[in-house]
C-alpha atoms as a PDB file:
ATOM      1  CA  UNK A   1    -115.458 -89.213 225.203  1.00  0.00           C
ATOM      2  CA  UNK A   2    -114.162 -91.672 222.319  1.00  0.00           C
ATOM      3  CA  UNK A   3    -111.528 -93.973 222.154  1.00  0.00           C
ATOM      4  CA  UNK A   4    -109.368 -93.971 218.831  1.00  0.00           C
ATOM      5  CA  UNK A   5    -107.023 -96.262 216.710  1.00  0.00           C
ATOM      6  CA  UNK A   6    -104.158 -94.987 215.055  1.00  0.00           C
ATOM      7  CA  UNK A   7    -102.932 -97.841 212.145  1.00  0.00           C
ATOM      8  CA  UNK A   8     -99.430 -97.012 210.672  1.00  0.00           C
ATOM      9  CA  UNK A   9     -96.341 -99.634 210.247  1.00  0.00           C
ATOM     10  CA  UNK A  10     -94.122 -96.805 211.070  1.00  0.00           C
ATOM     11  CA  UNK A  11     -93.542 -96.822 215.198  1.00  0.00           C
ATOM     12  CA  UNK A  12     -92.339 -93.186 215.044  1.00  0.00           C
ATOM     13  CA  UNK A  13     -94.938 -92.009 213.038  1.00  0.00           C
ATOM     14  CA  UNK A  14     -97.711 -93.437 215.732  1.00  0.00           C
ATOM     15  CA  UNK A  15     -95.381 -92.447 218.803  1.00  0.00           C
ATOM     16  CA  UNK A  16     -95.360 -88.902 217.278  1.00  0.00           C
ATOM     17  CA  UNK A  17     -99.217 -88.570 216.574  1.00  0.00           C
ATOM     18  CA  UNK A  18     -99.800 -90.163 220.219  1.00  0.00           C
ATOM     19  CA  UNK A  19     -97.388 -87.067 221.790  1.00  0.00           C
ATOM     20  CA  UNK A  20     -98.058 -84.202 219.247  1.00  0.00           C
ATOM     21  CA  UNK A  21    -102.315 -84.382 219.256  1.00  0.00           C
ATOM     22  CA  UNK A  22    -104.151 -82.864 222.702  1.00  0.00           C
ATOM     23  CA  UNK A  23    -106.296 -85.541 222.081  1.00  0.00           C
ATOM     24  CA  UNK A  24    -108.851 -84.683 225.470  1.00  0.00           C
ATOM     25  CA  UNK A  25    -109.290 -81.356 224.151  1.00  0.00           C
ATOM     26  CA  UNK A  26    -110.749 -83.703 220.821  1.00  0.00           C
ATOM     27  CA  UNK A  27    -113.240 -85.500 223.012  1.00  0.00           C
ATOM     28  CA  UNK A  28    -110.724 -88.454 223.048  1.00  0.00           C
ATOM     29  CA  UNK A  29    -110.093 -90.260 225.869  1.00  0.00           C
ATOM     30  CA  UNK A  30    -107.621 -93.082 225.000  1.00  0.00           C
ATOM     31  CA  UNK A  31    -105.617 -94.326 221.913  1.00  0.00           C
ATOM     32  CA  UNK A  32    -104.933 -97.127 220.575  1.00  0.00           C
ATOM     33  CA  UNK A  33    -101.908 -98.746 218.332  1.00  0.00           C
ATOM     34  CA  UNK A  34    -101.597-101.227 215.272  1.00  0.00           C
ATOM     35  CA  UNK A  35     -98.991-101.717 213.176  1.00  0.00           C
ATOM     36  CA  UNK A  36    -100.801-103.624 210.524  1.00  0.00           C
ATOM     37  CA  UNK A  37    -104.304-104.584 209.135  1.00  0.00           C
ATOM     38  CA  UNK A  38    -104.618-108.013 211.193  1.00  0.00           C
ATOM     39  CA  UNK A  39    -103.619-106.501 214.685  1.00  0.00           C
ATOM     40  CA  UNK A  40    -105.759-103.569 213.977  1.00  0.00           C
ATOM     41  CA  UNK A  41    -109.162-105.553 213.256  1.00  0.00           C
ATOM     42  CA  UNK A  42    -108.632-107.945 216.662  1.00  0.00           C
ATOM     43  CA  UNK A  43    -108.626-103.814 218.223  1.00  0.00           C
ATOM     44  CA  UNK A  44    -111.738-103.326 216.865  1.00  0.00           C
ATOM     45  CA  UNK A  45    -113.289-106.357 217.472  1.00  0.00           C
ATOM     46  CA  UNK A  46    -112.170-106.522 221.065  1.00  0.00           C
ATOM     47  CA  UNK A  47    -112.645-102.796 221.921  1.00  0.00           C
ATOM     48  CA  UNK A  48    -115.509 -99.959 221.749  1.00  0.00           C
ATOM     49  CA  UNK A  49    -113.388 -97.576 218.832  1.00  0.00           C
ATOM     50  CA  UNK A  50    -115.225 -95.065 217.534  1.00  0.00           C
ATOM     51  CA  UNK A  51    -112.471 -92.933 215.509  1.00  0.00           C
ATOM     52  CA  UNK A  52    -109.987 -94.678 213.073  1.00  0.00           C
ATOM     53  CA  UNK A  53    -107.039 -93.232 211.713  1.00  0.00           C
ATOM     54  CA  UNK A  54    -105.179 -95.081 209.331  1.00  0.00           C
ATOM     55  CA  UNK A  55    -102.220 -95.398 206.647  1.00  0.00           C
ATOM     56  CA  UNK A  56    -102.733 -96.164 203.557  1.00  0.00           C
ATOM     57  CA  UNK A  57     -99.840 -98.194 202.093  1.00  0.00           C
ATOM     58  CA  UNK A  58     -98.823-101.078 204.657  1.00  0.00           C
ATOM     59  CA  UNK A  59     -97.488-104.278 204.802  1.00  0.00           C
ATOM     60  CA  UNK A  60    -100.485-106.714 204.269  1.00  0.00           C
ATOM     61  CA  UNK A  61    -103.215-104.314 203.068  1.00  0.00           C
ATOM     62  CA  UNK A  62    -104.474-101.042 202.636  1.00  0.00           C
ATOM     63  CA  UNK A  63    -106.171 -98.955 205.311  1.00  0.00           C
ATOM     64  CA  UNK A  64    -108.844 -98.926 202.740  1.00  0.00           C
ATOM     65  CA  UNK A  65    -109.275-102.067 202.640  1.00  0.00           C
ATOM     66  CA  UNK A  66    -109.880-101.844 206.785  1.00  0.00           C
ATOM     67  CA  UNK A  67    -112.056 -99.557 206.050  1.00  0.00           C
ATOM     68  CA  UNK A  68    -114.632-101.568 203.982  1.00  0.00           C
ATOM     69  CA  UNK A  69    -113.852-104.602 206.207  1.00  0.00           C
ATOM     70  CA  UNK A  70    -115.130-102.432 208.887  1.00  0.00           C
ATOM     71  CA  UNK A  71    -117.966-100.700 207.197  1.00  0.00           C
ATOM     72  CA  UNK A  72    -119.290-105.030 205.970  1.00  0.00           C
ATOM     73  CA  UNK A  73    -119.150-105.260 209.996  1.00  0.00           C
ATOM     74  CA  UNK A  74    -121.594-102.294 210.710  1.00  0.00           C
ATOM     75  CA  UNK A  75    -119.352-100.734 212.656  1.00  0.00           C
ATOM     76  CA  UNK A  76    -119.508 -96.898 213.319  1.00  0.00           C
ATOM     77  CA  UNK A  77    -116.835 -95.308 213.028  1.00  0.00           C
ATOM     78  CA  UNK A  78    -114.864 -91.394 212.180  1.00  0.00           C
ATOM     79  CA  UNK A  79    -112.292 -92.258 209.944  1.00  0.00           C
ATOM     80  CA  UNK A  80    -109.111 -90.248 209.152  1.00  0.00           C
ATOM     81  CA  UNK A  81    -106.603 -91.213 206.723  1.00  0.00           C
ATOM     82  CA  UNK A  82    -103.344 -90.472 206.829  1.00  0.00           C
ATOM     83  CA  UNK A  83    -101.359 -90.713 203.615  1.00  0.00           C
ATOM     84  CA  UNK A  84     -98.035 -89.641 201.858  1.00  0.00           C
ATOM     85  CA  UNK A  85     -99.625 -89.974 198.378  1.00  0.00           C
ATOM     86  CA  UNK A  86    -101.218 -86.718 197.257  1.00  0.00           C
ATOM     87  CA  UNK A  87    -102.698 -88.344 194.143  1.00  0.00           C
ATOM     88  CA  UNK A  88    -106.549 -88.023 193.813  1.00  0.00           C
ATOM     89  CA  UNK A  89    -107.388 -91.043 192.913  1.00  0.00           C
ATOM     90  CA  UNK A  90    -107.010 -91.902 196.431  1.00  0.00           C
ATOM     91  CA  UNK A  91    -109.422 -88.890 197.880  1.00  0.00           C
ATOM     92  CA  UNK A  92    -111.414 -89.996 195.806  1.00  0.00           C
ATOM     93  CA  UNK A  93    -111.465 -93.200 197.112  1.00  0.00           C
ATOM     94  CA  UNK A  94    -111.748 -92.113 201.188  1.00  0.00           C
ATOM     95  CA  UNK A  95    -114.302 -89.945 200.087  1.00  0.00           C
ATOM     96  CA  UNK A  96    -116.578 -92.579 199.253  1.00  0.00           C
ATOM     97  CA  UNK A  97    -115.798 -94.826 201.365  1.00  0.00           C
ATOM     98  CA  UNK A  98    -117.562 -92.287 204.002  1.00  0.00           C
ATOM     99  CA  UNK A  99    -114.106 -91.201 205.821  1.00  0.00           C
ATOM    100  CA  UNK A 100    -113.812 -87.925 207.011  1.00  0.00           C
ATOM    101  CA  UNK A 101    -111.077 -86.321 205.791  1.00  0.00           C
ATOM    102  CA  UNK A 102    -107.615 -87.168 204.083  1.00  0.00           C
ATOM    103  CA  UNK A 103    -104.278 -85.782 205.800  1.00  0.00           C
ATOM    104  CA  UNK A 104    -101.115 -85.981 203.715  1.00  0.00           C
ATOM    105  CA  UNK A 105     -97.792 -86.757 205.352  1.00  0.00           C
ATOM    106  CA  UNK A 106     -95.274 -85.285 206.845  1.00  0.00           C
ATOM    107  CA  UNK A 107     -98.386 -84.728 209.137  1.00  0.00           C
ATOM    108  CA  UNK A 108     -99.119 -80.889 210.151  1.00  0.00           C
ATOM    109  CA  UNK A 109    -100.554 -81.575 213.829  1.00  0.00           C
ATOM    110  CA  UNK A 110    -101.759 -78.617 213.821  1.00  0.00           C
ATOM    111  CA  UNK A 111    -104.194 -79.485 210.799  1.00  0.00           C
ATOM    112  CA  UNK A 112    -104.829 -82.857 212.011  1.00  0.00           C
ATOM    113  CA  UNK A 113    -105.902 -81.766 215.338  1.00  0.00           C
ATOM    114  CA  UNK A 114    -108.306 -79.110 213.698  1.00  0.00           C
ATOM    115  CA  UNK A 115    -109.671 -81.701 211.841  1.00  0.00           C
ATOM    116  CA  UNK A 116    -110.014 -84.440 214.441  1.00  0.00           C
ATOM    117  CA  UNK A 117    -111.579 -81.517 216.997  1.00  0.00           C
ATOM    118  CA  UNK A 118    -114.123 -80.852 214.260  1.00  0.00           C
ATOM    119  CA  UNK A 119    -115.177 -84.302 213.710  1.00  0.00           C
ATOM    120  CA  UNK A 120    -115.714 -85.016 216.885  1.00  0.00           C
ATOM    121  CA  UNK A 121    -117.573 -82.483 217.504  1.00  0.00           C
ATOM    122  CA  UNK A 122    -119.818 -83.224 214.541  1.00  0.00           C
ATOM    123  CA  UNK A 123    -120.306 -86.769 215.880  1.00  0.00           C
ATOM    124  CA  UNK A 124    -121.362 -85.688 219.317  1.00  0.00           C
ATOM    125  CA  UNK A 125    -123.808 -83.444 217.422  1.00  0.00           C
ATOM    126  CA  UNK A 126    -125.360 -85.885 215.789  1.00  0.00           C
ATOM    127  CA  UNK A 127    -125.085 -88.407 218.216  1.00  0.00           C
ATOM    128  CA  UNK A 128    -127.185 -86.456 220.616  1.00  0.00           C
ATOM    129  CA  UNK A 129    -129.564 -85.603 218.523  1.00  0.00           C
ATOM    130  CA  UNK A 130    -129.773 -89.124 217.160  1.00  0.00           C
ATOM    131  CA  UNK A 131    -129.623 -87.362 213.581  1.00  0.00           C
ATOM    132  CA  UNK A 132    -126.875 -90.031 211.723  1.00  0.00           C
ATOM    133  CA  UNK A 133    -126.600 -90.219 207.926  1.00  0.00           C
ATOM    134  CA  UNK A 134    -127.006 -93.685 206.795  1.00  0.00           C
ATOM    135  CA  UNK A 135    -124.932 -95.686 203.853  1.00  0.00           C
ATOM    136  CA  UNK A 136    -127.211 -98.102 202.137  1.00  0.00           C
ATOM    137  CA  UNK A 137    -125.474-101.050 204.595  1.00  0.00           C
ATOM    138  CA  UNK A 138    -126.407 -99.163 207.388  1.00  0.00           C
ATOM    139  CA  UNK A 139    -123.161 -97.688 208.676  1.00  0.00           C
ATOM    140  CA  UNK A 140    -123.135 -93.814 209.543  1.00  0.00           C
ATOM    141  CA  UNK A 141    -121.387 -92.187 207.071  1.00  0.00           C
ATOM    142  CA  UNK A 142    -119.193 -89.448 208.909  1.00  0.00           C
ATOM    143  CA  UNK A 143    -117.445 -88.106 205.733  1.00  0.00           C
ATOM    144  CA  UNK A 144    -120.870 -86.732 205.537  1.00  0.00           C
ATOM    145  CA  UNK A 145    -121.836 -85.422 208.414  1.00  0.00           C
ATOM    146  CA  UNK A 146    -122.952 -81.739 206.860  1.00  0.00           C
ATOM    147  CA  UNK A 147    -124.384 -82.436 203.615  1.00  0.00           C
ATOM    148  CA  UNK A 148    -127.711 -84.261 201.718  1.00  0.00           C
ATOM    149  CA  UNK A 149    -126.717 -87.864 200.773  1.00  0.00           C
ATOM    150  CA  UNK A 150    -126.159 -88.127 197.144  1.00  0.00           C
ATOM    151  CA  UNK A 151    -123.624 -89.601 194.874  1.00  0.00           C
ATOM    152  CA  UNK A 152    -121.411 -86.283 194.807  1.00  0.00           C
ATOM    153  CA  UNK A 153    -121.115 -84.974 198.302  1.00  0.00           C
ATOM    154  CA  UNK A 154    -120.052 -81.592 198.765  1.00  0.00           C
ATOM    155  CA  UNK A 155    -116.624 -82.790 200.107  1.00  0.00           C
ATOM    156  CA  UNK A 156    -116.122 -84.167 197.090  1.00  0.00           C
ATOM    157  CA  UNK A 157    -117.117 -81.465 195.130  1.00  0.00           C
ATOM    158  CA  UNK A 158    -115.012 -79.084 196.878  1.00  0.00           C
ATOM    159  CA  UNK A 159    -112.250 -81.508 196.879  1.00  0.00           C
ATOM    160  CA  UNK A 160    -112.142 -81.870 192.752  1.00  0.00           C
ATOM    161  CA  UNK A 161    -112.721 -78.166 192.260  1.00  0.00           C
ATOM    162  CA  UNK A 162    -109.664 -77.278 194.841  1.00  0.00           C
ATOM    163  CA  UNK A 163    -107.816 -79.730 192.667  1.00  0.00           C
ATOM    164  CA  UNK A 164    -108.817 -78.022 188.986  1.00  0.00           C
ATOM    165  CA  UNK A 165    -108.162 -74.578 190.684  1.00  0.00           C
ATOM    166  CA  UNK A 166    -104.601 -75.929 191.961  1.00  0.00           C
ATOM    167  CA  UNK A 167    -103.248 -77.159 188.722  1.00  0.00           C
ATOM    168  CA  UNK A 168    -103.692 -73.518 186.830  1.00  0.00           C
ATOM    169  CA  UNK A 169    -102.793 -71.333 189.570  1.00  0.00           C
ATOM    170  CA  UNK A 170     -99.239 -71.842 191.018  1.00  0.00           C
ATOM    171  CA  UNK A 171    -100.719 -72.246 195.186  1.00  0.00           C
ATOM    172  CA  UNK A 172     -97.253 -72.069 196.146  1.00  0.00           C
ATOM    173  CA  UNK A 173     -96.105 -68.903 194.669  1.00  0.00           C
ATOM    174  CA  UNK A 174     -98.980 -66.989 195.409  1.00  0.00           C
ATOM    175  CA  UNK A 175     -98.347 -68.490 198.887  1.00  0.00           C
ATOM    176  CA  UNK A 176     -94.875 -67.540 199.363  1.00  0.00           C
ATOM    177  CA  UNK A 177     -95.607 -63.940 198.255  1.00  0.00           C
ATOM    178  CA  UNK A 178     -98.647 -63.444 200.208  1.00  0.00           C
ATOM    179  CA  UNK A 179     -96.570 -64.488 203.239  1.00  0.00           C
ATOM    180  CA  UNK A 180     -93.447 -61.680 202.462  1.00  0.00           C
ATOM    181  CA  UNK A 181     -95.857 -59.169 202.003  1.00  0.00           C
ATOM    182  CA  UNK A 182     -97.768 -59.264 204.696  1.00  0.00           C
ATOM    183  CA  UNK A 183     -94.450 -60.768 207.711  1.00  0.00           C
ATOM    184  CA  UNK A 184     -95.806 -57.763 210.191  1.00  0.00           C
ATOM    185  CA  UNK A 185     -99.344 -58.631 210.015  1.00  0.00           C
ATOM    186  CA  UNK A 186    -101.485 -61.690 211.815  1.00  0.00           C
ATOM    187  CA  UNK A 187    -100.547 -64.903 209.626  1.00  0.00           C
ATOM    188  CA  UNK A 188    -102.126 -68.195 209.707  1.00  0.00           C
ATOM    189  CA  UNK A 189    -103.643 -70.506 207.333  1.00  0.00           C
ATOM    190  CA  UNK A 190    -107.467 -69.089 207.079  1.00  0.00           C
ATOM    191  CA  UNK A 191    -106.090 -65.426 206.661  1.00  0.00           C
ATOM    192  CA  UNK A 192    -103.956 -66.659 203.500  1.00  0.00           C
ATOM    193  CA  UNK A 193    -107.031 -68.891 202.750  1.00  0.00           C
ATOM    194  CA  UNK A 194    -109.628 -66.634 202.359  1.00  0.00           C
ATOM    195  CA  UNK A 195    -107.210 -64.034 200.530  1.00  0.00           C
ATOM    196  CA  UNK A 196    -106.746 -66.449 198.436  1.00  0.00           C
ATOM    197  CA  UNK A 197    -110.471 -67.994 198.463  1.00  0.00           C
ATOM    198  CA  UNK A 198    -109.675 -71.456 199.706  1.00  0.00           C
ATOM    199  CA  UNK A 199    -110.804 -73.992 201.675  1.00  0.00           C
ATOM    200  CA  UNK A 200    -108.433 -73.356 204.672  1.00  0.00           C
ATOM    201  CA  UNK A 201    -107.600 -77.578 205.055  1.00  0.00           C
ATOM    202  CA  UNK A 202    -107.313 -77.782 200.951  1.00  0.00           C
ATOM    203  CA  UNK A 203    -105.014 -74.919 200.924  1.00  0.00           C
ATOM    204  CA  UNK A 204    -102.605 -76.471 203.504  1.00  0.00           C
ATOM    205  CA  UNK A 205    -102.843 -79.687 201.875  1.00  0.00           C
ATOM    206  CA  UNK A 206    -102.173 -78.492 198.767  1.00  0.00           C
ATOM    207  CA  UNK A 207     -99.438 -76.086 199.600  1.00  0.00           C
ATOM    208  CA  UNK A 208     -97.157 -79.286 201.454  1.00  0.00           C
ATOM    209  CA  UNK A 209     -97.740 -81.547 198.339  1.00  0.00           C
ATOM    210  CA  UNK A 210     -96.159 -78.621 196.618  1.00  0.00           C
ATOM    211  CA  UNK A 211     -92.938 -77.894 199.115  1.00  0.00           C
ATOM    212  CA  UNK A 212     -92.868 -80.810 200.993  1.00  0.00           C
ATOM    213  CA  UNK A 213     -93.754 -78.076 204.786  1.00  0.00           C
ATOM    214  CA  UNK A 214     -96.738 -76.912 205.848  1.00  0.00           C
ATOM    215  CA  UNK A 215     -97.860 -72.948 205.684  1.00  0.00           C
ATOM    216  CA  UNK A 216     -97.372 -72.185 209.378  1.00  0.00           C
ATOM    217  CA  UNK A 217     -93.498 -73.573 208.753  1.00  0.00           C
ATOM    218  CA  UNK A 218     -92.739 -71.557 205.805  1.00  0.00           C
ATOM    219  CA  UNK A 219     -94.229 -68.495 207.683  1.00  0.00           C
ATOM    220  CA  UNK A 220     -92.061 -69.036 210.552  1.00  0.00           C
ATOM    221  CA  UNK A 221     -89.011 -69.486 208.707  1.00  0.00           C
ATOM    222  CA  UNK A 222     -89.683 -66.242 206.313  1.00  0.00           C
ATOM    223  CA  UNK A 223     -89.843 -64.294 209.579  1.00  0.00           C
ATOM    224  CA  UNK A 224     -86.596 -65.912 210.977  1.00  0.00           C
ATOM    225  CA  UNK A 225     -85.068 -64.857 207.835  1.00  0.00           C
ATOM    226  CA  UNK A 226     -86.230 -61.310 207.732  1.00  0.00           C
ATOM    227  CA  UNK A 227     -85.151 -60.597 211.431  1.00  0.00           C
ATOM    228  CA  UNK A 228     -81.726 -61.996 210.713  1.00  0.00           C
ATOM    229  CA  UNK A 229     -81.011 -59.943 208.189  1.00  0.00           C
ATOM    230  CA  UNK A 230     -82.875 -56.617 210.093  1.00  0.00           C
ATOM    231  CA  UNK A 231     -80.138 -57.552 213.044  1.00  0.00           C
ATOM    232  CA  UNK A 232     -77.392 -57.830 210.955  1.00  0.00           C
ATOM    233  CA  UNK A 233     -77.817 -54.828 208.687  1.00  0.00           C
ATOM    234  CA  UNK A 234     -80.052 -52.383 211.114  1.00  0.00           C
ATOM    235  CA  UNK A 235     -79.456 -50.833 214.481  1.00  0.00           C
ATOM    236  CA  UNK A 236     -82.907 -51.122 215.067  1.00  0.00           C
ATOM    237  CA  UNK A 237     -84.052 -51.934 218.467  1.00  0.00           C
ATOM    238  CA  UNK A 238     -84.369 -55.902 218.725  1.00  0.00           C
ATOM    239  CA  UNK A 239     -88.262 -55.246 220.336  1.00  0.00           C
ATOM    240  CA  UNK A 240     -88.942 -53.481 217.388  1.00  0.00           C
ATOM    241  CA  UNK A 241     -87.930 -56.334 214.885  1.00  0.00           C
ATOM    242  CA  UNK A 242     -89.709 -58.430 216.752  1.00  0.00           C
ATOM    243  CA  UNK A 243     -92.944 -56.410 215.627  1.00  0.00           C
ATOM    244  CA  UNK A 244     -92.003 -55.558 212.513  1.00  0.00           C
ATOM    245  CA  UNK A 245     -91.873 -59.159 211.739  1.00  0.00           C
ATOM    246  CA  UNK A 246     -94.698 -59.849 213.438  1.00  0.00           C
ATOM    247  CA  UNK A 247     -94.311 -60.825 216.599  1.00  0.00           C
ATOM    248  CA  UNK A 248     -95.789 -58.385 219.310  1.00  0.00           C
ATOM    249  CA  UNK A 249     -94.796 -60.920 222.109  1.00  0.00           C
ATOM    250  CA  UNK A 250     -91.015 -60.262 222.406  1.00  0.00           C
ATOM    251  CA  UNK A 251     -90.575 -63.159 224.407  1.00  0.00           C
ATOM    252  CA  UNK A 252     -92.344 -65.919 222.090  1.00  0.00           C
ATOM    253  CA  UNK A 253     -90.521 -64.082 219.358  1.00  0.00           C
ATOM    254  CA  UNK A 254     -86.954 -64.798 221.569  1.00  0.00           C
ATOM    255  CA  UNK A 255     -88.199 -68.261 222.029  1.00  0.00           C
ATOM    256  CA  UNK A 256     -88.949 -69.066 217.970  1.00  0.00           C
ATOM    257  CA  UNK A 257     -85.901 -67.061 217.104  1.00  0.00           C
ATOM    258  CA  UNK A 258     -83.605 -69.450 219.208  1.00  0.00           C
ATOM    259  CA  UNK A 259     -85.519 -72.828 218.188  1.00  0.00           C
ATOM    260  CA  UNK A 260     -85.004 -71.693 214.493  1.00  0.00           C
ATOM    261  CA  UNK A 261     -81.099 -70.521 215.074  1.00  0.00           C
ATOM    262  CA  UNK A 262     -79.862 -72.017 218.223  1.00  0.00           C
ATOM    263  CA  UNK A 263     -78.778 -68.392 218.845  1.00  0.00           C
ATOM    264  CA  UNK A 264     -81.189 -65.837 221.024  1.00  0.00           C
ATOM    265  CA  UNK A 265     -81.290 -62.554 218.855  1.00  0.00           C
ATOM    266  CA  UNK A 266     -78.983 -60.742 221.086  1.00  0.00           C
ATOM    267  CA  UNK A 267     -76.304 -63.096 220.430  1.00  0.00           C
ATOM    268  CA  UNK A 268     -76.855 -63.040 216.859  1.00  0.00           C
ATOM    269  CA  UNK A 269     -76.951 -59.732 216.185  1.00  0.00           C
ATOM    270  CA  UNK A 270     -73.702 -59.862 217.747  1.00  0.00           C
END
């Protein structure tokens, strides 16, 4: 298992990575914390980190700035960054700098952990099988674990061509109405993706630089919505509503309903 480093001057925002991630079920076995670039290169000087995931923007450097410190010093790491600037200049930048992948704040944890499981499992792969792709300095490049080395990696690729598809189709609208027509049926992010003929990850990314909330939110409140008014203005059996805005487990959809309300949907309906 690995260990990991999470760099971010914001305590909350490392406190609620640390609690949100299952980080065993990512091969990870303990976490580190820095709150800045200096603490965070004594870490990984002093410690056997193989997975970095780091800020941007902080007080006395840029996490990409770590990053080429630590790439001069051969060291091997998976590299995450986590960011609140949706600009693609700075993809751009991670992307050749080898990292991994490039997760915009707010932080879904659902995405991040998806993408931190996958890495790590990509690194084991390789690991075992002793089949690493090398930058010219000799560091493993991670960010491209699946594809040929040359000076446009697919990631890349797919990153610039999610971004020309984004700015002439409106990704939130055709969200939002994918989502209301389809409340009853089995929503996540790769059925919306692939209706839509997205990279799942892009998609999400995309669609929270445009509303500020990831998909899985927005679906959860549209269904809220649509129950309340089905209790208010139906006599339909609540079990049924449940269903018809798809939830089949009446209990889960109890639970949501009250998180969402602070009322169970007996009480609101009354």
């Amino acid at each position: 298992m690995y260990q990991a480093l999470i760099v971010d001057d914001e305590p909350r925002t490392r406190a609620a990575l640390i609690e949100a991630i299952d980080w065993r079920k990512c091969n990870v076995k303990k976490v580190f914390e820095a709150s800045d670039i200096r603490e965070a290169k004594l870490l990984l000087e002093g410690n056997k980190i193989e997975i970095l995931i780091c800020d941007i923007e902080m007080p006395g450097g840029s996490g990409q700035t770590l990053v080429d410190w630590a790439r001069d010093m051969k060291m091997l790491l998976g590299v995450i960054m986590v960011t609140c600037h949706p600009e693609f200049s700075y993809v751009r930048k991670a992307i050749r700098q080898g990292c991994y992948d490039y997760i915009l704040k707010p932080i879904d944890y659902e995405e991040f952990q998806r993408v931190l499981h996958e890495m790590t499992g990509k690194m084991e792969f390789h690991q075992q099988n002793n089949d690493f792709l090398r930058n010219p300095n000799g560091s493993v490049n991670w960010g491209n674990l699946d594809y040929m080395e040359n000076p446009e990696s697919s990631r890349e690729k797919q990153y610039r061509e999610v971004r020309q598809v984004s700015e002439k189709r409106n990704v939130e609208q055709e969200v939002k109405q994918y989502v209301r027509e389809h409340l009853a049926d089995d929503l996540n992010v790769t059925v919306i993706a692939d209706h839509m003929h997205f990279n799942p990850q892009y998609l999400a990314r995309a669609f929270k630089s445009e509303t500020g909330i990831g998909i899985l939110e927005y679906i959860t409140s549209e269904r809220t919505e649509a129950a309340k008014k089905l209790l208010v203005e139906t006599n339909i059996p609540i079990k049924e509503i449940a269903s018809m805005v798809g939830y089949q487990d009446y209990a889960y959809f109890t639970r949501v309903f009250k998180k969402e309300t602070g009322v169970s949907p007996k009480q609101y309906r009354k």
